[in-house]
C-alpha atoms as a PDB file:
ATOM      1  CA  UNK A   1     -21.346  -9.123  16.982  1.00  0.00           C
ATOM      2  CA  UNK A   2     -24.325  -7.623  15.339  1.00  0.00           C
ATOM      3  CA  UNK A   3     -26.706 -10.016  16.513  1.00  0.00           C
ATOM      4  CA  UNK A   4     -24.941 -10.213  19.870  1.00  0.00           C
ATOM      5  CA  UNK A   5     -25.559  -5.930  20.304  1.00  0.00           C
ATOM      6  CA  UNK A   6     -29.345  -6.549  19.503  1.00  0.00           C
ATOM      7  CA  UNK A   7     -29.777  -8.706  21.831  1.00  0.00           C
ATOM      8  CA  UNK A   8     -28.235  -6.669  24.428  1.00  0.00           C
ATOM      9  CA  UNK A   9     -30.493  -3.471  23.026  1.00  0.00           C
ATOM     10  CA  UNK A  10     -33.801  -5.571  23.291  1.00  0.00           C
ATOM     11  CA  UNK A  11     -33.024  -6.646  26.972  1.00  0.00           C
ATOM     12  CA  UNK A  12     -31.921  -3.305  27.931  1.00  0.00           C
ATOM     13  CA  UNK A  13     -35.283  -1.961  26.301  1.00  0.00           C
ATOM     14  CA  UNK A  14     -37.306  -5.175  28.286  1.00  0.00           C
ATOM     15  CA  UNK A  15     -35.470  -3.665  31.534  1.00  0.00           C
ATOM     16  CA  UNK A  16     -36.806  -0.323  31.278  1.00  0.00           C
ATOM     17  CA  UNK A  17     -40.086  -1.225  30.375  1.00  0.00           C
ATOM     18  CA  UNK A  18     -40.797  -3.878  33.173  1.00  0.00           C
ATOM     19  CA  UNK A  19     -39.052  -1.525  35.338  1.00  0.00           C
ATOM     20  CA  UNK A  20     -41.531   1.023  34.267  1.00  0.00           C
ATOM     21  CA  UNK A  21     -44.324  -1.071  34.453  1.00  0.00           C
ATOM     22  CA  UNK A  22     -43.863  -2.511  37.857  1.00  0.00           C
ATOM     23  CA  UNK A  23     -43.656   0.846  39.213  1.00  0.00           C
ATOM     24  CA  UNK A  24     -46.632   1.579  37.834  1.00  0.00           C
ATOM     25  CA  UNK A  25     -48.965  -1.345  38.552  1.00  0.00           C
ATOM     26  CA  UNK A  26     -47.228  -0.529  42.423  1.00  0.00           C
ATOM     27  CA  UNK A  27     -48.371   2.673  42.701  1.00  0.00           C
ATOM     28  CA  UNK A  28     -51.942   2.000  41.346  1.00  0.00           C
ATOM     29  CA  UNK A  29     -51.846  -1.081  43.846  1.00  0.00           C
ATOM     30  CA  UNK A  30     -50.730   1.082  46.947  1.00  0.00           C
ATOM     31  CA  UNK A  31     -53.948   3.337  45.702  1.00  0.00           C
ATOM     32  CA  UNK A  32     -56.821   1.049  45.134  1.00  0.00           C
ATOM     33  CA  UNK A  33     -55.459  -2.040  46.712  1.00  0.00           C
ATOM     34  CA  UNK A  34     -56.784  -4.327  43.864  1.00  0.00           C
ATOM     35  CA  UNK A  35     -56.129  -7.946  43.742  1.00  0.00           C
ATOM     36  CA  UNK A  36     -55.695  -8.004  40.190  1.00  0.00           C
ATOM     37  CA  UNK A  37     -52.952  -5.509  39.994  1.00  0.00           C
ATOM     38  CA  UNK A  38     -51.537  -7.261  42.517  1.00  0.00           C
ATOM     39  CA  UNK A  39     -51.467 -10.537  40.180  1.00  0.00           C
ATOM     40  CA  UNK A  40     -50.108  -8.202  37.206  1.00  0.00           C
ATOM     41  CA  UNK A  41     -47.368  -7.066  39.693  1.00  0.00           C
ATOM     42  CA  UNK A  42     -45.830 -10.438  40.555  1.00  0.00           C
ATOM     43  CA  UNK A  43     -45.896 -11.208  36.600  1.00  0.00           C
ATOM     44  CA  UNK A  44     -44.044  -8.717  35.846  1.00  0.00           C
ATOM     45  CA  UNK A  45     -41.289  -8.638  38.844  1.00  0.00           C
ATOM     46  CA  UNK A  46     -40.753 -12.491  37.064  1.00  0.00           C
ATOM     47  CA  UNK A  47     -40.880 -10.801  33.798  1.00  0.00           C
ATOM     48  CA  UNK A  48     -38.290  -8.048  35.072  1.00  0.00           C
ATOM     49  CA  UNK A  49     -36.362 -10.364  37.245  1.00  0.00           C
ATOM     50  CA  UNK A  50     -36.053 -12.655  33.725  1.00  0.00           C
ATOM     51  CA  UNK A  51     -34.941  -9.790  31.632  1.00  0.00           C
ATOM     52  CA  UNK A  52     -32.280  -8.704  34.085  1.00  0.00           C
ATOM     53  CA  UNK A  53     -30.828 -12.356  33.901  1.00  0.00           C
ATOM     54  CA  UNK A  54     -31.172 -11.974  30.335  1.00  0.00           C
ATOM     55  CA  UNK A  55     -29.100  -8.575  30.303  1.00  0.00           C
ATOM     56  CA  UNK A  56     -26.347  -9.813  32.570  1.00  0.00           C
ATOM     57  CA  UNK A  57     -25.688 -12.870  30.181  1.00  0.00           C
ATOM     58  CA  UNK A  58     -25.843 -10.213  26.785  1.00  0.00           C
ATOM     59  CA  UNK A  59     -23.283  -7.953  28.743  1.00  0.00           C
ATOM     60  CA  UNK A  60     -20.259 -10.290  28.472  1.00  0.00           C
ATOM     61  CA  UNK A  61     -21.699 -11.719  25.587  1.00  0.00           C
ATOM     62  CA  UNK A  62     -21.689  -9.027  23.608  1.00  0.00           C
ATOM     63  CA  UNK A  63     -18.191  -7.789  24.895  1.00  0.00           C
ATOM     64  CA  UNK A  64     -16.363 -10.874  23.619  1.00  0.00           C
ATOM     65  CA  UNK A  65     -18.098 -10.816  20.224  1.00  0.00           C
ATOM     66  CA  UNK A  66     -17.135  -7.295  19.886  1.00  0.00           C
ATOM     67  CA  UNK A  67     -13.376  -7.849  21.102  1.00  0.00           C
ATOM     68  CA  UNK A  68     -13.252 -10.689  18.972  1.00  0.00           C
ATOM     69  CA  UNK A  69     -14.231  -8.766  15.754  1.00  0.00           C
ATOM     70  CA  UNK A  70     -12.160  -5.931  16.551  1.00  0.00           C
ATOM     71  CA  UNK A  71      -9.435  -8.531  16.643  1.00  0.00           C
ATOM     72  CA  UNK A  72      -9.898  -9.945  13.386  1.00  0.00           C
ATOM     73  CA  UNK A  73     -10.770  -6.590  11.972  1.00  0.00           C
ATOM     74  CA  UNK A  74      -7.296  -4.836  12.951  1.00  0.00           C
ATOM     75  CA  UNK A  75      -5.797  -7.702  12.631  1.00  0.00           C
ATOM     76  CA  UNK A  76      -6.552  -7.850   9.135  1.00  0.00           C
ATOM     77  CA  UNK A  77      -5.654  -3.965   8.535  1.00  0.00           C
ATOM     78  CA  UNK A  78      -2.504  -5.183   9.927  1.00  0.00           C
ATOM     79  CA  UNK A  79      -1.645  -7.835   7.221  1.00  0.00           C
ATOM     80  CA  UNK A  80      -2.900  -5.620   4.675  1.00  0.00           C
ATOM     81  CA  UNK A  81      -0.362  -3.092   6.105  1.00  0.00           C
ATOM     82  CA  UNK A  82       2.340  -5.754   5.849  1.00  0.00           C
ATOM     83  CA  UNK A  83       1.384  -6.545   2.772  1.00  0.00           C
ATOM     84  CA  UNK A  84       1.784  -2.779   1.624  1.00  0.00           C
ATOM     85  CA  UNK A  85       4.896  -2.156   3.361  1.00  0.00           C
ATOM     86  CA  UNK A  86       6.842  -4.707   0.580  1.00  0.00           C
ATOM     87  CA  UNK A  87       6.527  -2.272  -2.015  1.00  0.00           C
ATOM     88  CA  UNK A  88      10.082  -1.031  -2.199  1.00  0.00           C
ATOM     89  CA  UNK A  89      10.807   2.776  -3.096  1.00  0.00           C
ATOM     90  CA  UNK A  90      11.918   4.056  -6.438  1.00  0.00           C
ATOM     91  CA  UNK A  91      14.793   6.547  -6.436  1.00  0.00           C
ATOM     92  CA  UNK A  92      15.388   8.656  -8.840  1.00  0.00           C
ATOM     93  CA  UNK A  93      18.965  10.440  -9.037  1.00  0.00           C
ATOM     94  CA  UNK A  94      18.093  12.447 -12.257  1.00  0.00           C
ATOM     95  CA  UNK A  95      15.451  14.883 -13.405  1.00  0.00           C
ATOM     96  CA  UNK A  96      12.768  12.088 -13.034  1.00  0.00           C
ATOM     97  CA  UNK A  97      10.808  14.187 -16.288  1.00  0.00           C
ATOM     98  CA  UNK A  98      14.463  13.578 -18.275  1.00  0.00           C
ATOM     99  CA  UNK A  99      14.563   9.867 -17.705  1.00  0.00           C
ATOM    100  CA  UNK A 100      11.181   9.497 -18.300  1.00  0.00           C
ATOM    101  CA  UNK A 101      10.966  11.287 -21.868  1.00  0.00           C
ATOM    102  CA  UNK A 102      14.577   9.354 -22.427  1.00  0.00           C
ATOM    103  CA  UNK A 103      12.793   6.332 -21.828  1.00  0.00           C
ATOM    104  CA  UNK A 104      10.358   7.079 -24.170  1.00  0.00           C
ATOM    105  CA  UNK A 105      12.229   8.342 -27.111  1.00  0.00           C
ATOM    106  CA  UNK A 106      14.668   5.771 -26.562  1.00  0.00           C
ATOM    107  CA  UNK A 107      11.961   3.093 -27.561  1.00  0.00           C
ATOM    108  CA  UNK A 108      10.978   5.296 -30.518  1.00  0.00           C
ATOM    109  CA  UNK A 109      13.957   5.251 -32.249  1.00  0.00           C
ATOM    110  CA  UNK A 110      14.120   1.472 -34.211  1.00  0.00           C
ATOM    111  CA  UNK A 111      10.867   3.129 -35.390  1.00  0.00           C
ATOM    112  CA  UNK A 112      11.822   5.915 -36.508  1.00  0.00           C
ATOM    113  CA  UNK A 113      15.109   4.482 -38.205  1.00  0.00           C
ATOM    114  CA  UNK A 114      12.887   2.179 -40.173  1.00  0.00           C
ATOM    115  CA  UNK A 115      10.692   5.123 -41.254  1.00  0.00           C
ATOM    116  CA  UNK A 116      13.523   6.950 -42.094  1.00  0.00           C
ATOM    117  CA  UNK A 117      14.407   4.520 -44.376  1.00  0.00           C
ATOM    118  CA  UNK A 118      11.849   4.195 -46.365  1.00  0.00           C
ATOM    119  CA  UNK A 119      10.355   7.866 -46.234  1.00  0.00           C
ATOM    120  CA  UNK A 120      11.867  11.412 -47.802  1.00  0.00           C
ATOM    121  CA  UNK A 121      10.949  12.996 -44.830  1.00  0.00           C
ATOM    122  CA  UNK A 122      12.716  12.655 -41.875  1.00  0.00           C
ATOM    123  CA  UNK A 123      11.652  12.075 -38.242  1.00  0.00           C
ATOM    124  CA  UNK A 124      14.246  12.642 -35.803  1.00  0.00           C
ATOM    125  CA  UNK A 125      14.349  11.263 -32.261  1.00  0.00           C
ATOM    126  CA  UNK A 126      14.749  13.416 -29.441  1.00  0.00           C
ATOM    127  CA  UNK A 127      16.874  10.191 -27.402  1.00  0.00           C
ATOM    128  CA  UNK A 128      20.212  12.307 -27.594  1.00  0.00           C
ATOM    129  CA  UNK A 129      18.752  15.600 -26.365  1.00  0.00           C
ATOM    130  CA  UNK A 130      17.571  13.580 -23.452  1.00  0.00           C
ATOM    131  CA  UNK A 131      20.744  11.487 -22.770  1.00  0.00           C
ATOM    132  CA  UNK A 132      22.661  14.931 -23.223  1.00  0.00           C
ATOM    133  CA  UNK A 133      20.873  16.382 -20.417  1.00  0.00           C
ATOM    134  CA  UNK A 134      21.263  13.534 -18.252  1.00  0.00           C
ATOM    135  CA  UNK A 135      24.969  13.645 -18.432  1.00  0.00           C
ATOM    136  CA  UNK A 136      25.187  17.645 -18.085  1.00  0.00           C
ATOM    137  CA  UNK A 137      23.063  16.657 -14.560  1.00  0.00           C
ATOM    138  CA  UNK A 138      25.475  14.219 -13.823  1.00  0.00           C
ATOM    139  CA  UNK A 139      28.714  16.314 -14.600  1.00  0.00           C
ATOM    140  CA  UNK A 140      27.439  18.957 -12.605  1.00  0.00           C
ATOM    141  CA  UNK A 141      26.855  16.599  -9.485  1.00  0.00           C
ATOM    142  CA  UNK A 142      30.322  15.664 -10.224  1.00  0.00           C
ATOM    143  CA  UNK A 143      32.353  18.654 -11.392  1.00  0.00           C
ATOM    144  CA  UNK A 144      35.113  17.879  -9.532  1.00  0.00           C
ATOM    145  CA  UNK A 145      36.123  14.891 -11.885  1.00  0.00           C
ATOM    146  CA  UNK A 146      36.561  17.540 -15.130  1.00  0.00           C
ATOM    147  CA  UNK A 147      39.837  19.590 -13.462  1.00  0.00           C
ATOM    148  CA  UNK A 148      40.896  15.741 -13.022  1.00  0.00           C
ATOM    149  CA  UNK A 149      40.912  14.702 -16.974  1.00  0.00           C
ATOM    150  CA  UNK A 150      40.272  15.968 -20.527  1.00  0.00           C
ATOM    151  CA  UNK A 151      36.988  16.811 -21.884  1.00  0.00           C
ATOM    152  CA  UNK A 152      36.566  13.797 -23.832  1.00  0.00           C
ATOM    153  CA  UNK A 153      37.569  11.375 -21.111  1.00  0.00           C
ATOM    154  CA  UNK A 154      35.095  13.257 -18.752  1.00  0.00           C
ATOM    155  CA  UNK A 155      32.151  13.485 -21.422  1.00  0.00           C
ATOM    156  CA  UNK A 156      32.754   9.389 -22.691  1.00  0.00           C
ATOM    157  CA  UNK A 157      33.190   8.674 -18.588  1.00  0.00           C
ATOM    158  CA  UNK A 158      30.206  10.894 -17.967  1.00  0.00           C
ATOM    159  CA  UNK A 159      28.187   8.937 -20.555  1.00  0.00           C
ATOM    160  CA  UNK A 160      29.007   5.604 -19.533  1.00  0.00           C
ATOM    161  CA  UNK A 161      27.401   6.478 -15.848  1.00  0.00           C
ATOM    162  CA  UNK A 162      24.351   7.716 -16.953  1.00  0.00           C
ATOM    163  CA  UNK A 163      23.939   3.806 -19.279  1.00  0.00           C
ATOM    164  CA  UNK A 164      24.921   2.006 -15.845  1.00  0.00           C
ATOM    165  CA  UNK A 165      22.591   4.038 -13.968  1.00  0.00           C
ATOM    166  CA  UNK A 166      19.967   3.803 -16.542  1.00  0.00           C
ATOM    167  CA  UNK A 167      20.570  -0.020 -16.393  1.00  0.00           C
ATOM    168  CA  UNK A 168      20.376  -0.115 -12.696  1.00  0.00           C
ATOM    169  CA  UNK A 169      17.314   2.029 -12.875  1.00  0.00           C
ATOM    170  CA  UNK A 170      15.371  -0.255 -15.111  1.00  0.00           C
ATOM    171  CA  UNK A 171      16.787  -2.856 -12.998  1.00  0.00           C
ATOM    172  CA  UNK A 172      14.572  -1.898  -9.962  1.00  0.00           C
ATOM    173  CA  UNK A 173      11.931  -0.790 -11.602  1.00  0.00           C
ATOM    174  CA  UNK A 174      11.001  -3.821 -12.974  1.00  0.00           C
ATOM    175  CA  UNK A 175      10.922  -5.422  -9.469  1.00  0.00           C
ATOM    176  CA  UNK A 176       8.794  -2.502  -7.925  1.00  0.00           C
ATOM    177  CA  UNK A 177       6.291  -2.855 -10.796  1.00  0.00           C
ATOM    178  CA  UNK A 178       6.109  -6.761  -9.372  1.00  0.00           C
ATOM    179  CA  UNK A 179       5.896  -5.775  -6.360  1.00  0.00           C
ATOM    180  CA  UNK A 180       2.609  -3.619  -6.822  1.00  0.00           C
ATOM    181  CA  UNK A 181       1.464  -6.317  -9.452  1.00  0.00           C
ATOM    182  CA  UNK A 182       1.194  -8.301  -6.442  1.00  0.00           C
ATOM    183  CA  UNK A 183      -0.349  -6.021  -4.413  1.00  0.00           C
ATOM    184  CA  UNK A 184      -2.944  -5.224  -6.935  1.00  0.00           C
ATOM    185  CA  UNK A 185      -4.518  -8.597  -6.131  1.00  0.00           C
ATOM    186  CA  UNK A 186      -5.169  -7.713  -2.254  1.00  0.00           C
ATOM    187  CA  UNK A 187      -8.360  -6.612  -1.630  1.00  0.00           C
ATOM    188  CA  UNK A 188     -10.616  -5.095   0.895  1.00  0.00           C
ATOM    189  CA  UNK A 189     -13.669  -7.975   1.055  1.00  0.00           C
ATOM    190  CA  UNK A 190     -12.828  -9.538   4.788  1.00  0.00           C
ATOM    191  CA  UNK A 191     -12.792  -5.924   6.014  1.00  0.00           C
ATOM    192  CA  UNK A 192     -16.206  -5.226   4.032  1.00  0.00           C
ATOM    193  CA  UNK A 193     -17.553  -8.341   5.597  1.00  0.00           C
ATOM    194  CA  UNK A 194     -15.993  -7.453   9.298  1.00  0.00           C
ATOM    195  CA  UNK A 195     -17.529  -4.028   9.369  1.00  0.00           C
ATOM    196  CA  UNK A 196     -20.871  -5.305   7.962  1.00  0.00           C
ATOM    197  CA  UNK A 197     -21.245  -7.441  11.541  1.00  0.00           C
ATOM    198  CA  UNK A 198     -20.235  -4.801  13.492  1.00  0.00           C
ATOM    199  CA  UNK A 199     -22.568  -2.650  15.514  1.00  0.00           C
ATOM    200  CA  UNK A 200     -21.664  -0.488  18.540  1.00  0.00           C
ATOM    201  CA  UNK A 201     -23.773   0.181  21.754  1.00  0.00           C
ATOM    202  CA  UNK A 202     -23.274   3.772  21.518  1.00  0.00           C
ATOM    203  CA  UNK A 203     -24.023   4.000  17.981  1.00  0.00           C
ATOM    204  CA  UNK A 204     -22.657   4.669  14.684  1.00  0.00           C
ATOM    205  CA  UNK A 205     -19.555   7.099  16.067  1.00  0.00           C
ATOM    206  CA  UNK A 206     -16.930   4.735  16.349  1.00  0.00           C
ATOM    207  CA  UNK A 207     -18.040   2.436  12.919  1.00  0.00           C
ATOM    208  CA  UNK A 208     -17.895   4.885  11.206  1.00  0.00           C
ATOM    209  CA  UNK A 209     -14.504   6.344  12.475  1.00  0.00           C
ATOM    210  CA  UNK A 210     -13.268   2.396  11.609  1.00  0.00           C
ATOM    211  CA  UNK A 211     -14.296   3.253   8.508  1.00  0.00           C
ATOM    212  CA  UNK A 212     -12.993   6.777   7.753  1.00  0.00           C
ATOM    213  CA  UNK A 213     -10.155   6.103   9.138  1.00  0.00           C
ATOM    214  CA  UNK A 214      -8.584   2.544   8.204  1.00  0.00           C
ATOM    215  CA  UNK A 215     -11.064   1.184   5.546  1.00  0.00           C
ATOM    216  CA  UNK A 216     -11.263   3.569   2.773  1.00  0.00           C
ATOM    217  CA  UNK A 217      -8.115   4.600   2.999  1.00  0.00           C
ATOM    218  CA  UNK A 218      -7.028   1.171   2.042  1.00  0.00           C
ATOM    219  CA  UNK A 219      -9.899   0.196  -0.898  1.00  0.00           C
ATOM    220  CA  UNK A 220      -9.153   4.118  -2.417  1.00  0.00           C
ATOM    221  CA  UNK A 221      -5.446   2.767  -2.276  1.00  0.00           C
ATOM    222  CA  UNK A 222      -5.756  -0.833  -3.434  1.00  0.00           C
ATOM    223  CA  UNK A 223      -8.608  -0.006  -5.963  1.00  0.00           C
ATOM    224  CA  UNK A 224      -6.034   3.262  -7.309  1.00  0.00           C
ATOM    225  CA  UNK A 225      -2.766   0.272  -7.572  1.00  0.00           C
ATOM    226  CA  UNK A 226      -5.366  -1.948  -9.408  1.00  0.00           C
ATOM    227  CA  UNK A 227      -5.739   0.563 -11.880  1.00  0.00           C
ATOM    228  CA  UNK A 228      -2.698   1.385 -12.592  1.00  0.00           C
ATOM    229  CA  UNK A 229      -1.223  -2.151 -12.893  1.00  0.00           C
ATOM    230  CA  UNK A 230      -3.256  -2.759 -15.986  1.00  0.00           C
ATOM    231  CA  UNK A 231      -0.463  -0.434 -17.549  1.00  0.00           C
ATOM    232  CA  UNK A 232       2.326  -3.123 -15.683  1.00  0.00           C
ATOM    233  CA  UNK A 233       0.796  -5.934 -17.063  1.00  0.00           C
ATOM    234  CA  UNK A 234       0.718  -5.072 -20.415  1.00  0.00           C
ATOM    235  CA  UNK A 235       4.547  -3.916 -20.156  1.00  0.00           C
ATOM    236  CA  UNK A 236       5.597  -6.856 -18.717  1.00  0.00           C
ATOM    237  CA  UNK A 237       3.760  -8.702 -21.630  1.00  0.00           C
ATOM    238  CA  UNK A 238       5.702  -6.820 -23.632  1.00  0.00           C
ATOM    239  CA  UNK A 239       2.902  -4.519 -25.179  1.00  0.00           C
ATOM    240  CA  UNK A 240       2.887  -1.705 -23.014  1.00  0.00           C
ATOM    241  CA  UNK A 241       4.799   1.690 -22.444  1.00  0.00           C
ATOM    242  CA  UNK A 242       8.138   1.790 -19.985  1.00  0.00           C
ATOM    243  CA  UNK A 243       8.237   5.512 -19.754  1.00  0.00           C
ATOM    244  CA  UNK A 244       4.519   5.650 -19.021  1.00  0.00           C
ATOM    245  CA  UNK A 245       4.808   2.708 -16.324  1.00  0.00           C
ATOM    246  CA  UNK A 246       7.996   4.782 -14.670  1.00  0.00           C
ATOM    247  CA  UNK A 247       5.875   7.694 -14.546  1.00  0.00           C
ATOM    248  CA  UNK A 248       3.012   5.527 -12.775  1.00  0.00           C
ATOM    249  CA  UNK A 249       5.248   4.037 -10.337  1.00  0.00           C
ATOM    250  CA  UNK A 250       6.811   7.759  -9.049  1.00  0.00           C
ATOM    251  CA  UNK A 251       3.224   8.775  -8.865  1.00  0.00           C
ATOM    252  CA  UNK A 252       1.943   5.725  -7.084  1.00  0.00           C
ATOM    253  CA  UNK A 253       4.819   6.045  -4.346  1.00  0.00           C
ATOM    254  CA  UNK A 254       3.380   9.673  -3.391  1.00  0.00           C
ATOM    255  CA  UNK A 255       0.605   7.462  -2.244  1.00  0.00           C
ATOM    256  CA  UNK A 256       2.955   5.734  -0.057  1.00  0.00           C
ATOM    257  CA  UNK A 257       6.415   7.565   0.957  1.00  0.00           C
ATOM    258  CA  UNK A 258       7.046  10.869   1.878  1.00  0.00           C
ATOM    259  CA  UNK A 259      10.305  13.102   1.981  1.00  0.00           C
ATOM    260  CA  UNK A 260      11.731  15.107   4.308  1.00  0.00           C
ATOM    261  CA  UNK A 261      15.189  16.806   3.463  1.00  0.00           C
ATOM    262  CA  UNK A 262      17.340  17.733   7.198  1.00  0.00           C
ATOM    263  CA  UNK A 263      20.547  18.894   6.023  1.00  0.00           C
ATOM    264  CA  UNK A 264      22.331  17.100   3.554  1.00  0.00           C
ATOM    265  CA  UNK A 265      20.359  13.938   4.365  1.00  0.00           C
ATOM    266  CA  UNK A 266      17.095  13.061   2.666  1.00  0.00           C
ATOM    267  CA  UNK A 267      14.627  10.628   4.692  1.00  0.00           C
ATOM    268  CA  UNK A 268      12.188   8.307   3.191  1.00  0.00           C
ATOM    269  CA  UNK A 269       8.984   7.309   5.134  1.00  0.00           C
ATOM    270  CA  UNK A 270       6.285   4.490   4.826  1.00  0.00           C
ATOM    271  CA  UNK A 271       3.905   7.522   5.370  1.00  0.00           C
ATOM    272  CA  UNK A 272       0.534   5.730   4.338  1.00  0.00           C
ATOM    273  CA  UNK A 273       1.371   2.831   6.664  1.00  0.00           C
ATOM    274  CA  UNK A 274       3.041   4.704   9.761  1.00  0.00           C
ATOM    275  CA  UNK A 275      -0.369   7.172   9.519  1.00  0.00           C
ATOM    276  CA  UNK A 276      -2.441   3.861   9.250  1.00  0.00           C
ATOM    277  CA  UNK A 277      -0.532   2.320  12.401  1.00  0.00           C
ATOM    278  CA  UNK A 278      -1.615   5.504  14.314  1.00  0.00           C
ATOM    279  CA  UNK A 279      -4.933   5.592  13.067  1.00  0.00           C
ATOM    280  CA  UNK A 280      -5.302   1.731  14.608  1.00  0.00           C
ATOM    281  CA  UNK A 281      -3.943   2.179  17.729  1.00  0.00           C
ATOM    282  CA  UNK A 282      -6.123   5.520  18.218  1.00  0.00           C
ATOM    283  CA  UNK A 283      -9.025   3.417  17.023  1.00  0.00           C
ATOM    284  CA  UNK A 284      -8.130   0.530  19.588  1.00  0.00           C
ATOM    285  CA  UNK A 285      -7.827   2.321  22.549  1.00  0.00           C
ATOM    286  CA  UNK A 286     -10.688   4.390  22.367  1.00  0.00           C
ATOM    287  CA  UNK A 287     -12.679   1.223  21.810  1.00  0.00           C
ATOM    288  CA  UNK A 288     -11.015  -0.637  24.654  1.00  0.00           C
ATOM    289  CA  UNK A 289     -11.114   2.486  27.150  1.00  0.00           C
ATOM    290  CA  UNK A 290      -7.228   2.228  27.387  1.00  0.00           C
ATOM    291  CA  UNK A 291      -3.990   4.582  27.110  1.00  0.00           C
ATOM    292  CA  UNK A 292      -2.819   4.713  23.545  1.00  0.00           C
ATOM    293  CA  UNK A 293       0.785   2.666  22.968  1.00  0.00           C
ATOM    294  CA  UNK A 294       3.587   5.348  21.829  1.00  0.00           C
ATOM    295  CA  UNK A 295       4.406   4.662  18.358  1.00  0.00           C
ATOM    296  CA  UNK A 296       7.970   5.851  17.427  1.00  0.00           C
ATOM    297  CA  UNK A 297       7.782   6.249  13.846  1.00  0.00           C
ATOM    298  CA  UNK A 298      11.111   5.204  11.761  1.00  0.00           C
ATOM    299  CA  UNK A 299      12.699   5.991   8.234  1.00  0.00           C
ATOM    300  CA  UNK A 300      12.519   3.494   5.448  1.00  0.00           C
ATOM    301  CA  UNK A 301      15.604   4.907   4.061  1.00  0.00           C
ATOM    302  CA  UNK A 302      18.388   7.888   4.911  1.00  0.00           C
ATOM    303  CA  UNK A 303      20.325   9.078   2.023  1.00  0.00           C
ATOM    304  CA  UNK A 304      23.385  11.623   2.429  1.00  0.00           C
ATOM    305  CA  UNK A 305      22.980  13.986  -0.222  1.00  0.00           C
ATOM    306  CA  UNK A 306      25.683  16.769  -0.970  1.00  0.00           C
ATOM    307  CA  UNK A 307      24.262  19.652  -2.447  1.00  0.00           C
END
């Protein structure tokens, strides 16, 4: 496309100046009616009457290179998009700073038994504080249960949902964590190499829109997940933190989702992708000098939540 826009430039620059010229050489002709002007002039009408042949072959030319990059470009922000869209969402019913420093204590206590055992002075693990505070959150979402049964049989029942939860939780986790894992290996080259090619009759406006606008947002995004897998990989290996890689996966999803609360309903969105979608199609039909498609934008997920 690059090469195909230069081409174009030179033989719209040729145009102008055998246009120019001819003119010229005319007028100075129609003046002093000299034979060797006259020569000059029928060079360059062939010279002009060349470079017009030469612009009218660059003009469709050039149109189908640049439609054809465009293609691959956006076609290639699409798959990316896809390819973002897998990452699931991580609820989090609880105080997501509870879990997280339950988590983390939770690992610390075989530990801090063993120290215990062989030191005078005594660590103590903050696990039960945690795990107490997770089932006070869950007895209050459920207060209706303690008129129902005694105080033990709603504190042991009260326990035993916050394990199965816990369970669950780690559960999905562990998949989500894949899930960017595999992400984390996308990258951003083709685009690099697409926009590298690219160059625009009217200038630098719309690259660098393209590139404001649908490349770096991805590389920030891919290059931030790449980071932060490093502390996934080393978890999954067995060697790394949980609470630290929970804590990485609710902030990496801020990158992705958003929340809206109407009523007692609260309404995940793919908001990086649905704002890249619109981004694309804005991008698209300014390029192509067409009407913008409508995108209706849909939830990932609707929860009913009573407050």
């Amino acid at each position: 496309m690059k090469s195909n826009c230069k081409l174009l430039k030179l033989s719209i620059l040729l145009v102008i100046i055998f246009s120019s010229l001819t003119f010229l050489f005319t007028y100075i002709y129609l003046k002093y009616k000299l034979e060797v002007v006259e020569i000059i002039i029928n060079l360059l009408i062939g010279l002009l009457g060349s470079t017009v042949v030469a612009l009218l072959l660059n003009i469709p030319t050039y149109n189908v290179s640049k439609r054809q990059q465009l293609e691959n470009y956006f076609e290639e922000v699409e798959r990316l998009k896809h390819t973002i869209n897998k990452v699931d969402y991580l609820f989090c019913d609880y105080d997501s700073k509870t879990v997280i420093n339950y988590i983390y204590s939770l690992k610390q206590k075989p530990w801090i038994d063993e120290f215990n055992k062989i030191s005078k002075k005594r660590i103590y693990a903050n696990y039960k504080k945690y795990k107490k505070a997770l089932i006070k959150q869950f007895q209050t979402k459920n207060n209706e249960l303690k008129e129902k049964v005694s105080k033990k049989e709603f504190d042991n029942y009260s326990s035993q949902k916050v394990d199965e939860y816990l369970q669950k939780f780690k559960s999905e986790y562990d998949t989500i964590i894949n899930e960017y894992i595999k992400l984390s290996k996308e990258n951003t080259s083709k685009l690099k190499e697409l926009i590298e090619n690219m160059e625009f009759l009217s200038g630098n406006k719309i690259l660098n829109k393209i590139r404001e606008n649908t490349y770096q947002p991805l590389q920030e995004l891919l290059n931030k997940i790449k980071v932060e897998t490093n502390h996934f990989n080393l978890y999954l290996k067995g060697n790394g933190n949980e609470a630290i890689c929970v804590e990485k996966v609710l902030e990496l999803q801020k990158e992705l989702f958003s929340i809206k609360y109407e009523s007692h309903n609260e309404i995940i969105y793919d908001e990086f992708c649905d704002d890249l979608s619109k981004k694309t199609e804005t991008l698209r039909a300014n390029i192509f000098n067409i009407q913008p498609e409508y995108l209706k934008i849909y939830p990932r997920y609707i929860r009913t939540k009573y407050k």
